[in-house]
Protein backbone atom coordinates (compact mmCIF):
# COMPACT_ATOMS: atom_id res chain seq x y z
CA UNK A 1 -27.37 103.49 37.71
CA UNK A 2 -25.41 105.08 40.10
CA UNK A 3 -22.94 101.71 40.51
CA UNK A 4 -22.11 102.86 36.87
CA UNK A 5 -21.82 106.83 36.91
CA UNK A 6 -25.17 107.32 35.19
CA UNK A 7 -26.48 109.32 38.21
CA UNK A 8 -23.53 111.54 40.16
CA UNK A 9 -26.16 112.40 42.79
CA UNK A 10 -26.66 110.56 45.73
CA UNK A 11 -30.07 108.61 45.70
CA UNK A 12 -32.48 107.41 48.15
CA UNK A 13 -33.85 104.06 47.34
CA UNK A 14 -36.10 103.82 49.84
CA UNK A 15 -38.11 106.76 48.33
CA UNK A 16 -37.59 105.70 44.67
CA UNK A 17 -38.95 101.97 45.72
CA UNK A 18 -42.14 104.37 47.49
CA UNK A 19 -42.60 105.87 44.38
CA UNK A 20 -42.14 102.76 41.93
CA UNK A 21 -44.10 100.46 44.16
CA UNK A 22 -47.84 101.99 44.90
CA UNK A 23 -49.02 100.52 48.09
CA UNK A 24 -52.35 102.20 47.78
CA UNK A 25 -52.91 100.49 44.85
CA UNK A 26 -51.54 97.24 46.44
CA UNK A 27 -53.83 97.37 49.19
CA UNK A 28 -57.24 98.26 46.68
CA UNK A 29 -55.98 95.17 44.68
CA UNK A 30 -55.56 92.76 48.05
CA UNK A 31 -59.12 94.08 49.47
CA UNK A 32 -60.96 93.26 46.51
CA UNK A 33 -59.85 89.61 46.40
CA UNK A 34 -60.05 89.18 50.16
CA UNK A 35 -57.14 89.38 51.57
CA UNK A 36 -55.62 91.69 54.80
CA UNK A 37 -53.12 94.15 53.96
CA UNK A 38 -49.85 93.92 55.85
CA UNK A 39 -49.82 97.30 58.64
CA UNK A 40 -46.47 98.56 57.48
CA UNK A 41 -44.87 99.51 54.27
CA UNK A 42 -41.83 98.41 54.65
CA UNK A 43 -40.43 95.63 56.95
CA UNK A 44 -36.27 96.27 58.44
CA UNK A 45 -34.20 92.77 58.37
CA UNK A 46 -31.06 92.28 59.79
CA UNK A 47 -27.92 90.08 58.69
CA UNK A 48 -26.64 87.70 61.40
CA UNK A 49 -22.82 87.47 60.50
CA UNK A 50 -22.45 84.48 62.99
């Protein structure tokens, strides 16, 4: 939205993806079928350019 002018305030998408994307309720949903939830929230990837 802010590509377009909708929002003229910067924006921190790392905190609206937080606040979209529940990872309390992620985890609940992955321990009751089984399964281990991943340590971190968020995982940092970098772009070779080679």
């Amino acid at each position: 939205m802010k590509r377009w002018g909708y929002v003229k305030t910067d924006v921190s998408y790392e905190k609206v993806a937080e606040d979209v994307f529940l990872t309390t309720a992620c985890r609940d949903a992955m321990k009751a079928v089984g399964q281990k939830a991943p340590d971190a929230n968020t995982v940092k990837h970098t772009v070779s350019t080679a």
